[in-house]
C-alpha atoms as a PDB file:
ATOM      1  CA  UNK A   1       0.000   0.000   0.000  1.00  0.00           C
ATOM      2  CA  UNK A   2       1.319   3.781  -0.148  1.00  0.00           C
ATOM      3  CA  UNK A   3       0.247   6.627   2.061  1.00  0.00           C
ATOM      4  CA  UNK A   4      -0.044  10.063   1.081  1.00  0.00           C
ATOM      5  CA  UNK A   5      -0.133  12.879   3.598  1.00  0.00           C
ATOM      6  CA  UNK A   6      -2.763  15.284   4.944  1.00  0.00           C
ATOM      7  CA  UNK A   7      -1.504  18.965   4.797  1.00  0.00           C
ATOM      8  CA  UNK A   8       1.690  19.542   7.289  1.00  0.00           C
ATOM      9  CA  UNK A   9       0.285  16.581   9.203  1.00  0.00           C
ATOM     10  CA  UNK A  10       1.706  13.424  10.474  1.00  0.00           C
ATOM     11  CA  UNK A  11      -1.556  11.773   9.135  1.00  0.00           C
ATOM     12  CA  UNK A  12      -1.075   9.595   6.105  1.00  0.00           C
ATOM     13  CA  UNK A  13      -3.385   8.103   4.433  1.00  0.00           C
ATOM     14  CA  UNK A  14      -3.801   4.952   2.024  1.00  0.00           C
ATOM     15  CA  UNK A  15      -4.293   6.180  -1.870  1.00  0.00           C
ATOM     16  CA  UNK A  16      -7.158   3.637  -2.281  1.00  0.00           C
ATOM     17  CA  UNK A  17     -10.199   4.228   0.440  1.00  0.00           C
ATOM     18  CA  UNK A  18     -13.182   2.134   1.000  1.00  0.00           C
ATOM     19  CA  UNK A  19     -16.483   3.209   0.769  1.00  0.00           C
ATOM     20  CA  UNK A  20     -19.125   2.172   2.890  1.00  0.00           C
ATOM     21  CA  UNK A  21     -21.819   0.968   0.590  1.00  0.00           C
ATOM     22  CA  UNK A  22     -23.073  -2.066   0.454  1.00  0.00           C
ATOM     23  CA  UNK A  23     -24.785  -3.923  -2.536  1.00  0.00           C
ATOM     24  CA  UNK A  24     -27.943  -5.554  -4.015  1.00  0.00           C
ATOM     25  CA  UNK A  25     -27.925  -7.941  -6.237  1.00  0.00           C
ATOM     26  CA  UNK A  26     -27.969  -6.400  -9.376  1.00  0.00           C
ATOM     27  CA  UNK A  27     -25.264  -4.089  -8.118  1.00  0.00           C
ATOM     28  CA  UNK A  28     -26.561  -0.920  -7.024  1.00  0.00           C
ATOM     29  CA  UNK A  29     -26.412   0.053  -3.755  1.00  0.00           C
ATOM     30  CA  UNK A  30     -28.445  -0.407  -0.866  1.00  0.00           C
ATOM     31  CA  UNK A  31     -30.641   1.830   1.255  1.00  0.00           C
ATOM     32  CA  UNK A  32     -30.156   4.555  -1.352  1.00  0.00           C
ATOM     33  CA  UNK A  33     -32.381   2.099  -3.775  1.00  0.00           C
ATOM     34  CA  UNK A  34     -34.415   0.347  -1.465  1.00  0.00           C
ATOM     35  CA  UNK A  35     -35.772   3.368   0.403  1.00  0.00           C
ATOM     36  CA  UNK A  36     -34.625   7.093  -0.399  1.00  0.00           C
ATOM     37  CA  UNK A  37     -36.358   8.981   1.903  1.00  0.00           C
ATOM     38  CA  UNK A  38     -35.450   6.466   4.682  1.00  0.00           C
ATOM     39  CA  UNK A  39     -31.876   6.095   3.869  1.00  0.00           C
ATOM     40  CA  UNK A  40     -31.372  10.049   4.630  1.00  0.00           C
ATOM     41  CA  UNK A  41     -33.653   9.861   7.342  1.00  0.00           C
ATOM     42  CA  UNK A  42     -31.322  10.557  10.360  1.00  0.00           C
ATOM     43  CA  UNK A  43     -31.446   7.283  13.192  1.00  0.00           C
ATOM     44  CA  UNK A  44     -33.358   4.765  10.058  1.00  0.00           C
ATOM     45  CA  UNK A  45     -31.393   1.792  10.310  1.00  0.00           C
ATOM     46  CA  UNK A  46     -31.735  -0.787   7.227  1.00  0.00           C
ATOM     47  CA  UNK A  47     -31.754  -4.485   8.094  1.00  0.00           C
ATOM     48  CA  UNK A  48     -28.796  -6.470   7.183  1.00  0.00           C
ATOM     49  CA  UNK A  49     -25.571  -4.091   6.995  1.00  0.00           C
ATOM     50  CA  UNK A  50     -22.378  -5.337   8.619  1.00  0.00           C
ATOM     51  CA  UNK A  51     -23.258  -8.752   7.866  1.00  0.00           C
ATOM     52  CA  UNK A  52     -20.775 -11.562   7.332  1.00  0.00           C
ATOM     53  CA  UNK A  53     -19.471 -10.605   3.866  1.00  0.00           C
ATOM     54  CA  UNK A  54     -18.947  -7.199   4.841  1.00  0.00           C
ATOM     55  CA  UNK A  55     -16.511  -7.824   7.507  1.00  0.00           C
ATOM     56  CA  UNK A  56     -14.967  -9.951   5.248  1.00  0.00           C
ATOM     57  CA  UNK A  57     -14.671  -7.052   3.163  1.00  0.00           C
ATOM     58  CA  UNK A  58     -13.187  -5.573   5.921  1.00  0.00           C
ATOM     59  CA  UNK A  59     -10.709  -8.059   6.774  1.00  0.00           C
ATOM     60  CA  UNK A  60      -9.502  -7.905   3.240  1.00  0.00           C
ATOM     61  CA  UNK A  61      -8.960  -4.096   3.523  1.00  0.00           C
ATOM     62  CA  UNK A  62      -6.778  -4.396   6.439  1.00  0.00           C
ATOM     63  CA  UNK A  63      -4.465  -6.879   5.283  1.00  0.00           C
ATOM     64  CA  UNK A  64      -3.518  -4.702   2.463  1.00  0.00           C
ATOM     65  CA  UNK A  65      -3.227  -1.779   4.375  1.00  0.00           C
ATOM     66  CA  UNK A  66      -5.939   0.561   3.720  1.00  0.00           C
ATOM     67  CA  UNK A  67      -6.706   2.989   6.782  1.00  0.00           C
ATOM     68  CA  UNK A  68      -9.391   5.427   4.912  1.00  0.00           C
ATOM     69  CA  UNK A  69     -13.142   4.333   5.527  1.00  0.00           C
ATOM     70  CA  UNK A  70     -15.942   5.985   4.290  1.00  0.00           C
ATOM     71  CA  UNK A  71     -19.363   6.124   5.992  1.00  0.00           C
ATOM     72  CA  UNK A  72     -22.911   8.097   4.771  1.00  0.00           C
ATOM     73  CA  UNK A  73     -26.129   7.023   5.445  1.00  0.00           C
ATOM     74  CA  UNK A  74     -26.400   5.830   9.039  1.00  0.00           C
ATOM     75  CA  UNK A  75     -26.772   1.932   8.184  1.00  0.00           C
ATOM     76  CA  UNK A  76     -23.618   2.189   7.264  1.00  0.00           C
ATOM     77  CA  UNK A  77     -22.517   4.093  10.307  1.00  0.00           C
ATOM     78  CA  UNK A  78     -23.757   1.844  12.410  1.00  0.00           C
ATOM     79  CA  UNK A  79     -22.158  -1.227  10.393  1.00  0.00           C
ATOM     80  CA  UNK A  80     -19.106  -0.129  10.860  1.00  0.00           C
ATOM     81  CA  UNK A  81     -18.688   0.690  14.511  1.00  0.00           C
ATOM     82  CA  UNK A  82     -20.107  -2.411  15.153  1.00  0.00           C
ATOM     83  CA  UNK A  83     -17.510  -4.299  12.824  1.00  0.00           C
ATOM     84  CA  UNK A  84     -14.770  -2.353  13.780  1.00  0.00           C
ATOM     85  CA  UNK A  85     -15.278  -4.171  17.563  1.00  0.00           C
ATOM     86  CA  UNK A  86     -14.956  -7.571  15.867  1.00  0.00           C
ATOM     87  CA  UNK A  87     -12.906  -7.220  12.503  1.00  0.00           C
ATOM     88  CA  UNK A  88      -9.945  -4.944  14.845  1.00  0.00           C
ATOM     89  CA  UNK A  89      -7.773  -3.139  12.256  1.00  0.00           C
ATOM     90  CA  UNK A  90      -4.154  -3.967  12.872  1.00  0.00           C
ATOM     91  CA  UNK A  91      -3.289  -0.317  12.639  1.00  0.00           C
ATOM     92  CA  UNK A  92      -4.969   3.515  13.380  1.00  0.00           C
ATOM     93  CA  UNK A  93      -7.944   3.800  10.915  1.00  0.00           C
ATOM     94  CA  UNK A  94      -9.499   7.054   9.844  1.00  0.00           C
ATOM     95  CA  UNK A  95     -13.321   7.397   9.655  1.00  0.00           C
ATOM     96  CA  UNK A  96     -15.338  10.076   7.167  1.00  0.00           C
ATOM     97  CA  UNK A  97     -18.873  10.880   7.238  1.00  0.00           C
ATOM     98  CA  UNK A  98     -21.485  13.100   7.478  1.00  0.00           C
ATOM     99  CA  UNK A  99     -24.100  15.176   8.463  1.00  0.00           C
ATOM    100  CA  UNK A 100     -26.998  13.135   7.603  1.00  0.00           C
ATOM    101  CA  UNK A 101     -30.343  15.146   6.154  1.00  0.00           C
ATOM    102  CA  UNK A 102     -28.263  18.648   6.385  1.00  0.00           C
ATOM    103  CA  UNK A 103     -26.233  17.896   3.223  1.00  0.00           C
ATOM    104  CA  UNK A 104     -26.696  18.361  -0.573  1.00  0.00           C
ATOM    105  CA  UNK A 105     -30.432  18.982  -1.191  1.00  0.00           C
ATOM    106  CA  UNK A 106     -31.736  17.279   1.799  1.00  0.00           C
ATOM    107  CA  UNK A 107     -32.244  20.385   3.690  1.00  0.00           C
ATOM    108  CA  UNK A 108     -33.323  23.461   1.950  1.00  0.00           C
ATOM    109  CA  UNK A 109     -30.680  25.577   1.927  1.00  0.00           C
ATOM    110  CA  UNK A 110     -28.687  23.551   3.967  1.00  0.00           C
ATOM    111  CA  UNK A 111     -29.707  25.962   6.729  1.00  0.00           C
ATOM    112  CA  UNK A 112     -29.140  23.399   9.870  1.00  0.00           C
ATOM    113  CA  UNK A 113     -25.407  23.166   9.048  1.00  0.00           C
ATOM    114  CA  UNK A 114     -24.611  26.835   9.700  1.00  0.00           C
ATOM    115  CA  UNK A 115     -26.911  26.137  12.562  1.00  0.00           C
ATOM    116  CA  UNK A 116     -23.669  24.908  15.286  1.00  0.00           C
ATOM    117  CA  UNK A 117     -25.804  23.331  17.917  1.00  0.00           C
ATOM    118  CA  UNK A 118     -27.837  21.215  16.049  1.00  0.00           C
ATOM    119  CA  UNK A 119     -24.280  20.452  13.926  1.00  0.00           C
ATOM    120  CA  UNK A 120     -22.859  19.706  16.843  1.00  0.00           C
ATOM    121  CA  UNK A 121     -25.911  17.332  17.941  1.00  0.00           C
ATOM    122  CA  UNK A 122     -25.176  16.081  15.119  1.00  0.00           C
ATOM    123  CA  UNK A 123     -21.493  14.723  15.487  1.00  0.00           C
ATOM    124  CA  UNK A 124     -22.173  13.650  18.636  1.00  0.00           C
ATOM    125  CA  UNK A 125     -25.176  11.018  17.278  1.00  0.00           C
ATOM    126  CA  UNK A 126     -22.836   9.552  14.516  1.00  0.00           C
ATOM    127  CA  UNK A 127     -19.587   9.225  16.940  1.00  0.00           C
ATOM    128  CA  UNK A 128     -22.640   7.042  18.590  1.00  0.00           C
ATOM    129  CA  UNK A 129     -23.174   5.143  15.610  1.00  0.00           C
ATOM    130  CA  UNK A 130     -19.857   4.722  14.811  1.00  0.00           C
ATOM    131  CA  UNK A 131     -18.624   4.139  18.303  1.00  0.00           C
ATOM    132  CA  UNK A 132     -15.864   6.942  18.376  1.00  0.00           C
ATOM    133  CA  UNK A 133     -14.935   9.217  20.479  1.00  0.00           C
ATOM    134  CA  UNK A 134     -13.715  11.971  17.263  1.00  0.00           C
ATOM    135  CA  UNK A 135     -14.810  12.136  13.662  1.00  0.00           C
ATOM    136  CA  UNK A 136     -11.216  12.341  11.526  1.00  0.00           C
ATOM    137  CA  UNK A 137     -13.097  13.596   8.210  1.00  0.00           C
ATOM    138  CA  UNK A 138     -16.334  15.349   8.839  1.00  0.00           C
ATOM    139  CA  UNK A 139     -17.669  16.304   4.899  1.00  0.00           C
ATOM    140  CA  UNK A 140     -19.503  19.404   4.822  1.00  0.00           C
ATOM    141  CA  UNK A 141     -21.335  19.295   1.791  1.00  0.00           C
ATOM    142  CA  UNK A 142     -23.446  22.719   1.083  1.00  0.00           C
ATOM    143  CA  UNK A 143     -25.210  23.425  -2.340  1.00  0.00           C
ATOM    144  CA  UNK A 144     -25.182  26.769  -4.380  1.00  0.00           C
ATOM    145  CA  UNK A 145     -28.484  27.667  -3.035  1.00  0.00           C
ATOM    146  CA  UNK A 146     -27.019  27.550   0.514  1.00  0.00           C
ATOM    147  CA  UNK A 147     -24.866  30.406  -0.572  1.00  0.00           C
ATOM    148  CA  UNK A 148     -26.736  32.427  -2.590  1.00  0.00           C
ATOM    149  CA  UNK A 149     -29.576  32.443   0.017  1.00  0.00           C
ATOM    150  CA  UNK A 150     -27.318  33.378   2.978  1.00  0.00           C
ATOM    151  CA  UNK A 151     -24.451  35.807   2.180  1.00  0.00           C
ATOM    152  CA  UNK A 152     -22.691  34.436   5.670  1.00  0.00           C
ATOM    153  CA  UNK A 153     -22.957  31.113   5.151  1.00  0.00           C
ATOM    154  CA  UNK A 154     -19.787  29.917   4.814  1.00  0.00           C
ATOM    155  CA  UNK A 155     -18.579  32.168   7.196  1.00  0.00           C
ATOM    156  CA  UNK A 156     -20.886  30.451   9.564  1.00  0.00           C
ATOM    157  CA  UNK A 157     -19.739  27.106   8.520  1.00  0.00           C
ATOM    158  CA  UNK A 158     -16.056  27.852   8.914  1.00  0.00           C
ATOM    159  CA  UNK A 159     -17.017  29.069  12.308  1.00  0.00           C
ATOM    160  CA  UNK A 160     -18.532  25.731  13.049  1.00  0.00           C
ATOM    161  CA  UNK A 161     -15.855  23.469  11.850  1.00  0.00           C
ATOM    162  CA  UNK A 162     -13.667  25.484  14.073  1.00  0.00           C
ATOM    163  CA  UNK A 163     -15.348  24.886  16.877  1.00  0.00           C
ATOM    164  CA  UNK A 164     -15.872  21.589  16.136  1.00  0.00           C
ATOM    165  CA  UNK A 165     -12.421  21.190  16.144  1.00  0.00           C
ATOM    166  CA  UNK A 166     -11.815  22.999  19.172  1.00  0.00           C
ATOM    167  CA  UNK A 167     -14.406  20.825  21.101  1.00  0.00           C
ATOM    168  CA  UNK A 168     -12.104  17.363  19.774  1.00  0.00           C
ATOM    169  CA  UNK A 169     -14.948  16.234  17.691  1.00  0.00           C
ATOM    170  CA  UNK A 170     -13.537  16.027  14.248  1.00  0.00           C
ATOM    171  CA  UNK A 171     -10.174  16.243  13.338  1.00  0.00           C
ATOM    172  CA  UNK A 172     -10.489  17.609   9.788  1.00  0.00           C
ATOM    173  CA  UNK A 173     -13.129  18.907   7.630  1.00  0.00           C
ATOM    174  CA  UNK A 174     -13.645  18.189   4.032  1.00  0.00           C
ATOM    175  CA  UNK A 175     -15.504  20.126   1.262  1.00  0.00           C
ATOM    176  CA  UNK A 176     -18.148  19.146  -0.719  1.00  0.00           C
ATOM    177  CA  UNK A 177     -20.678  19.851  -3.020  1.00  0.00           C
ATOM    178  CA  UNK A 178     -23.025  18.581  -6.007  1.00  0.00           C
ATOM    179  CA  UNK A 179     -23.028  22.631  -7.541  1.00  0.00           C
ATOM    180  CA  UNK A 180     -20.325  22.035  -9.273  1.00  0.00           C
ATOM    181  CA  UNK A 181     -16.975  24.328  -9.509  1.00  0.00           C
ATOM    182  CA  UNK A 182     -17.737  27.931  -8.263  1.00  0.00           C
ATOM    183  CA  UNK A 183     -19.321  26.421  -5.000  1.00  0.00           C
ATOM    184  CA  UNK A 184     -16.172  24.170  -4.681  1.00  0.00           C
ATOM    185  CA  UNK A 185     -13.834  27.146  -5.199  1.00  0.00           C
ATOM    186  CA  UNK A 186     -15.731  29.536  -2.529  1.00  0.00           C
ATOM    187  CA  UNK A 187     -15.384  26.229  -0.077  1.00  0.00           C
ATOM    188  CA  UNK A 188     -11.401  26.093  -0.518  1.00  0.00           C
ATOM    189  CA  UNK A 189     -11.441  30.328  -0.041  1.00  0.00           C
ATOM    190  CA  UNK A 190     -12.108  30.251   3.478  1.00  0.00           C
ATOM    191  CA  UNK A 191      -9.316  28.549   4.405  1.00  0.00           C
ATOM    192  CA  UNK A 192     -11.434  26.400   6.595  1.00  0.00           C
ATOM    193  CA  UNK A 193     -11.279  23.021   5.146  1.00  0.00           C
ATOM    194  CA  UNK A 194      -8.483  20.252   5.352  1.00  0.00           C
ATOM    195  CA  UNK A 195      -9.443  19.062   1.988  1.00  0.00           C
ATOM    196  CA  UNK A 196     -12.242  17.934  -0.795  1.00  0.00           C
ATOM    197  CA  UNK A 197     -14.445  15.544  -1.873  1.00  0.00           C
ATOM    198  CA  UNK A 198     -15.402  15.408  -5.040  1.00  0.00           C
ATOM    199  CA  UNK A 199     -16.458  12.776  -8.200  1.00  0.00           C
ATOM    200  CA  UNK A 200     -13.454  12.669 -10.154  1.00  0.00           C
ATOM    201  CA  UNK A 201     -12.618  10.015 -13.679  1.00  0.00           C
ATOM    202  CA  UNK A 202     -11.596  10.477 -16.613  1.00  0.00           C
ATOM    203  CA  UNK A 203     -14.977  11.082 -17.767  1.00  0.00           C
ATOM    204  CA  UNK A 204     -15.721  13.577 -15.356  1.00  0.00           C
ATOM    205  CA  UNK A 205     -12.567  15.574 -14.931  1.00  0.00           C
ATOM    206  CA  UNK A 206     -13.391  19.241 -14.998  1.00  0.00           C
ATOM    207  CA  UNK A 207     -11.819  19.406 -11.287  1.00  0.00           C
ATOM    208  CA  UNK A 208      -8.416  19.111 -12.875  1.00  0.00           C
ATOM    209  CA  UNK A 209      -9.020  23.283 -14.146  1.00  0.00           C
ATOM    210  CA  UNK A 210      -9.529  25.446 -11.514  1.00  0.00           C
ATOM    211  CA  UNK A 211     -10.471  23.075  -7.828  1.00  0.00           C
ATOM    212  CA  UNK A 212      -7.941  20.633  -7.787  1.00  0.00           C
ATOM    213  CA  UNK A 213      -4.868  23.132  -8.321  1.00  0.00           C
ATOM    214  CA  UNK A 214      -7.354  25.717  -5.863  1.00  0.00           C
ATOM    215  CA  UNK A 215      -7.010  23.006  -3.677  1.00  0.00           C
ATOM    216  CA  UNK A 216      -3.392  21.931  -3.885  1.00  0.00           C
ATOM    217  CA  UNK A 217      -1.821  25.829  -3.904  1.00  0.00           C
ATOM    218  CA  UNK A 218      -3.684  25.584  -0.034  1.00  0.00           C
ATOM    219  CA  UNK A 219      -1.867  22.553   0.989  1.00  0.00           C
ATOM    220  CA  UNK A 220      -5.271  20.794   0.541  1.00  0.00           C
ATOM    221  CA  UNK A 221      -6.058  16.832   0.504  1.00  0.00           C
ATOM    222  CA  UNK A 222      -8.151  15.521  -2.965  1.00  0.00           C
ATOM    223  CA  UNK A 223     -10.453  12.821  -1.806  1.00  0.00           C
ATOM    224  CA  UNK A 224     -11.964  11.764  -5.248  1.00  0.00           C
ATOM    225  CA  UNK A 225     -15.126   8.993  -5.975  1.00  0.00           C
ATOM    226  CA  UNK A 226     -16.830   7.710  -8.598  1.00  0.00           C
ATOM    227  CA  UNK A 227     -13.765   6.543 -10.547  1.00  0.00           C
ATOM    228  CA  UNK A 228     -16.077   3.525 -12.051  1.00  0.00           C
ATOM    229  CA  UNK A 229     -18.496   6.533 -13.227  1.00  0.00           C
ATOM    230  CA  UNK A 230     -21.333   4.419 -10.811  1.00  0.00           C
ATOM    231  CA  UNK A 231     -21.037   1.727 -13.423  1.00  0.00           C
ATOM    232  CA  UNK A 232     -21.368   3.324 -17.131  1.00  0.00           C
ATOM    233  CA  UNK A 233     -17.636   2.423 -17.149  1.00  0.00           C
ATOM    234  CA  UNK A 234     -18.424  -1.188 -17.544  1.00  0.00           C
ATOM    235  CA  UNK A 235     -21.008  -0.228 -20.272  1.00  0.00           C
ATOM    236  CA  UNK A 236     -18.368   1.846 -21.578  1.00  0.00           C
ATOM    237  CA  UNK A 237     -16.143  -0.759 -22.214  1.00  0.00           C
ATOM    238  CA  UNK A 238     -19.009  -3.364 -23.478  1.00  0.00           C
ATOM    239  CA  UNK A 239     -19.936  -0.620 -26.375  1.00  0.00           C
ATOM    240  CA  UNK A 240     -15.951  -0.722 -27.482  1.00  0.00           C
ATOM    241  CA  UNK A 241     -15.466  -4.338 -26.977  1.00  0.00           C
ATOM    242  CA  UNK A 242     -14.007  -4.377 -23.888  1.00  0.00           C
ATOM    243  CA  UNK A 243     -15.543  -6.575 -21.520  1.00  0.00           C
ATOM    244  CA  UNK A 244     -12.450  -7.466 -18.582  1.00  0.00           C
ATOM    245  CA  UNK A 245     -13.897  -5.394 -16.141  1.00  0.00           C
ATOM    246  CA  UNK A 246     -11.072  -5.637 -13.620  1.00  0.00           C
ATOM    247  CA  UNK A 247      -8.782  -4.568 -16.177  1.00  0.00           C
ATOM    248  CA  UNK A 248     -11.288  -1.444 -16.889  1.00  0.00           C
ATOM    249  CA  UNK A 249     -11.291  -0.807 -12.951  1.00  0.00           C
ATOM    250  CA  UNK A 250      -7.665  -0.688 -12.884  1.00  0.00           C
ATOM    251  CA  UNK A 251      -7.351   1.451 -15.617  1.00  0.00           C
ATOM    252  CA  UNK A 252      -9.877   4.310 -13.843  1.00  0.00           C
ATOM    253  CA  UNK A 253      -8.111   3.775 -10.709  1.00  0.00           C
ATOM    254  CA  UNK A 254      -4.788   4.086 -12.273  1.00  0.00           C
ATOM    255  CA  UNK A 255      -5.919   6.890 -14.293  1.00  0.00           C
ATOM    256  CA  UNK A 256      -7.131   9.176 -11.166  1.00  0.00           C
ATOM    257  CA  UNK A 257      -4.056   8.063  -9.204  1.00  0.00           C
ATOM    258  CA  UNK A 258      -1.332   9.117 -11.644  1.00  0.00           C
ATOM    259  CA  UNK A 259      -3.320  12.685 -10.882  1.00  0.00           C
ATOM    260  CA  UNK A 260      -0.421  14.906  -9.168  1.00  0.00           C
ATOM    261  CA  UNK A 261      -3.463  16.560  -6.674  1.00  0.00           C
ATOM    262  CA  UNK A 262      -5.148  13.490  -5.580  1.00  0.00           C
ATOM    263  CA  UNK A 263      -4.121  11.733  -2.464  1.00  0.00           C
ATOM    264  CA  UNK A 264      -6.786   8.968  -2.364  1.00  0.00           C
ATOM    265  CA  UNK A 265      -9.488   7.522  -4.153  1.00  0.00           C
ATOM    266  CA  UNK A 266     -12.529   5.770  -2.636  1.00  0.00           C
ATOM    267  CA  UNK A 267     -13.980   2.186  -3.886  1.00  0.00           C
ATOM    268  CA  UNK A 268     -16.687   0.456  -3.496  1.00  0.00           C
ATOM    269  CA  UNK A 269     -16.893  -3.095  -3.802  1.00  0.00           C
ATOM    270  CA  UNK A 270     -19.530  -5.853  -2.690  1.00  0.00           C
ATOM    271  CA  UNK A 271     -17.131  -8.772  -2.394  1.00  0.00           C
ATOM    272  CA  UNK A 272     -13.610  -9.531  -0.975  1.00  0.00           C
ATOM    273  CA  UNK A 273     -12.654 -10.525  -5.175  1.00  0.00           C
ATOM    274  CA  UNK A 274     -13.719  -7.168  -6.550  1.00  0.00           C
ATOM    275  CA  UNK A 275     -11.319  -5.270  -3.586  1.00  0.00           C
ATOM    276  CA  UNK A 276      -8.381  -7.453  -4.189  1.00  0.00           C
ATOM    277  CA  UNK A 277      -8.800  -6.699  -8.272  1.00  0.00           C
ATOM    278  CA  UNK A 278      -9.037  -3.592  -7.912  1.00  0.00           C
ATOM    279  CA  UNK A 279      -5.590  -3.365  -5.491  1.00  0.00           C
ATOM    280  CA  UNK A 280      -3.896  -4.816  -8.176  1.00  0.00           C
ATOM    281  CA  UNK A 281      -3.637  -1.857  -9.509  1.00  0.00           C
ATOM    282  CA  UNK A 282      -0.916  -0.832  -7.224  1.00  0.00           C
ATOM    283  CA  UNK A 283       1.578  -3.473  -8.749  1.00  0.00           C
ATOM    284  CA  UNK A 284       2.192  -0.552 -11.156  1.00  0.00           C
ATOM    285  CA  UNK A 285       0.723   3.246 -11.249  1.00  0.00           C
ATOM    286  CA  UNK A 286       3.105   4.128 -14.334  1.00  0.00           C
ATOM    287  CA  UNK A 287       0.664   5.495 -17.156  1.00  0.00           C
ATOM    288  CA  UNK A 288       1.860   3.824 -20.243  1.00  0.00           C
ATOM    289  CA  UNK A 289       1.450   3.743 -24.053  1.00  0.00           C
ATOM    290  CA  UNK A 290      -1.327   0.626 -23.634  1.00  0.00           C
ATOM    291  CA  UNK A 291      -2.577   2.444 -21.246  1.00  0.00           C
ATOM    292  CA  UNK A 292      -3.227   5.005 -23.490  1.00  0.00           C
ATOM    293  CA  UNK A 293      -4.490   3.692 -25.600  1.00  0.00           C
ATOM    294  CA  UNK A 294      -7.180   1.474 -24.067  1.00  0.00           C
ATOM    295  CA  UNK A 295      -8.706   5.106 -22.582  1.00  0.00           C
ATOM    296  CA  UNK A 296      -8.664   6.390 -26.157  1.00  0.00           C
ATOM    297  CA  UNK A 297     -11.101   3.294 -27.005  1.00  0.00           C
ATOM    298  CA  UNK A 298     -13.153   4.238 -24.356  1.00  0.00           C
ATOM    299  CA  UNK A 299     -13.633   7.665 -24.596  1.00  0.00           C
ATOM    300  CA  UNK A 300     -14.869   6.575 -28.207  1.00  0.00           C
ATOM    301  CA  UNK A 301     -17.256   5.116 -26.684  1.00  0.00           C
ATOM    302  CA  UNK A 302     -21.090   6.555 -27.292  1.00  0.00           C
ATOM    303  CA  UNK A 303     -22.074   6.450 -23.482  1.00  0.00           C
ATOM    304  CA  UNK A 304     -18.734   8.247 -22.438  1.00  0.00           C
ATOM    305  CA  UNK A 305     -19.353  11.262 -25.101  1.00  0.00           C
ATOM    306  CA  UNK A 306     -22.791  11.790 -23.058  1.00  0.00           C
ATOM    307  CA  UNK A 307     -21.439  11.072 -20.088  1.00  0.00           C
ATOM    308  CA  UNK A 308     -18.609  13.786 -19.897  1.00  0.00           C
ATOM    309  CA  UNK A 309     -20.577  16.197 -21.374  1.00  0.00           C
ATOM    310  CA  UNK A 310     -23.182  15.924 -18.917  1.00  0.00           C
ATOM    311  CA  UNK A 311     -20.847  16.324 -16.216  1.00  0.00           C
ATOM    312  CA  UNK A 312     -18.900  19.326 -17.814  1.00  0.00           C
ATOM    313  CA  UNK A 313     -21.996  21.234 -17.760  1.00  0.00           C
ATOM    314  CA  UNK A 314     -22.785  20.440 -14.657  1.00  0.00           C
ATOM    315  CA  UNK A 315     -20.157  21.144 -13.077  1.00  0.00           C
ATOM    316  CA  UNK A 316     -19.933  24.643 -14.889  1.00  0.00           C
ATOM    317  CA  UNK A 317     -17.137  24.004 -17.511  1.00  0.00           C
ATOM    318  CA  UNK A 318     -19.350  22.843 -20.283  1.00  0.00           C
END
């Protein structure tokens, strides 16, 4: 495994995370498609997380040295404070999640984040869940409408995650945001956060412009996700006649890693397998001419030319 650091820190992290989804059978993930509402419902608890496999999962991550695990909705919260008592990681693991209902367009105008009591009542129910005494990675994750309805509202927020700090409930913040590039760049102005979070591939890589190098100049951790593009990079490869789909994993991950800003990106897997396929990929993060030209093939591809347009516009570079 290799470990990037966080800031001036002594904190180093593993370049490959793992996210805390878990999976139906058909592949997407649960609570999210089972239930909406109740997935985002703060204290709703699906049946069934943290089961066997999972901690198998977990297991798996451990021996190969990954210390990054990600947590949203609170199933997963939950799951893993419970399987952190009986799959013990071997070494110090850090934890990021969230504030559940306050973030993205769960809460109009994300107004109970600026809000530091009920932020704070907050942390202290998921440390609960997750059976911590701090949060390492709290992700604050406002939307443009946030900002635009409150003028101080990420003054408020950087006010927060400093007291946060100073009460020893989180250890860092991260920034986040589904509005896209000006939001993310007014988030990494106030000096507040200890990185970003942010859906990063090759077919969505407008970051690489202005927020990643924002980011970097501040001394900022890159957090990235979604390096499988939530699955069109397997339909991707199926339109261009590639159908090894661990070889089309390792070619995202590789792709995002050989990124001079990002210090980690987060996977999801259902199975023990798909994690140790998708570590291969550190045998060898040297871009290459086959390389190359495999991502050429795909970017042909009819589903990536909608795809990354999509995304350009919506993140405000289209």
């Amino acid at each position: 495994m290799f470990y990037r650091r966080i800031g001036e820190t002594e904190v180093k992290v593993s370049v490959l995370g793992l996210g805390g989804h878990e999976y139906l059978d058909d592949g997407r993930s649960r609570g999210f498609n089972e239930d909406g509402a109740q997935a985002v419902t703060p204290g709703y608890l699906f049946d069934g997380f943290g089961n066997a496999k999972r901690q198998d999962v977990l297991a798996a991550a451990f021996e190969h040295g990954i210390n990054f695990l990600d947590a949203t909705i609170d199933s997963e919260k939950e799951a893993l404070g419970r399987n952190l008592q009986v799959v013990v990681p071997p070494h110090e693991v850090y934890v990021q999640t969230r504030p559940e209902g306050m973030v993205y367009s769960y809460d109009p105008f994300n107004v109970k984040m600026a809000r530091y009591d009920l932020l704070k009542a907050e942390v202290e129910r998921a440390l609960g869940l997750l059976q911590r005494e701090c949060i390492d990675f709290y992700n604050i994750a406002p939307m443009a409408t946030a900002l635009e309805h409150d003028p101080h509202y990420l003054k408020k927020i950087a006010d927060n995650v400093r007291r946060l700090k100073q009460a020893g409930l989180i250890r860092f913040a991260c920034a986040d945001t589904f509005s896209g590039e000006a939001t993310y760049l007014r988030e990494i102005e106030t000096g507040a956060f200890d990185a970003i979070y942010i859906n990063f591939s090759f077919a969505n890589d407008c970051g690489r412009r202005e927020v990643l190098p924002a980011a970097a100049e501040r001394g900022m951790a890159v957090f990235t996700r979604e390096a499988f593009v939530k699955g069109a990079l397997f339909k991707m490869g199926d339109e261009v006649g590639l159908t090894d789909r661990g070889r089309l994993a390792r070619l995202a991950l590789k792709w995002s890693l050989c990124i001079p800003e990002v210090t980690l990106v987060m996977v999801g897997v259902g199975d023990r397998a798909q994690l140790e396929c998708d570590l291969a990929v550190l045998d060898d993060l040297t871009w290459n001419d086959e390389d190359e030209v495999l991502l050429t093939r795909i970017k042909s591809s009819p589903t990536h030319r909608t795809y990354a347009a999509d995304r350009a516009r919506g993140f405000g570079c289209g």
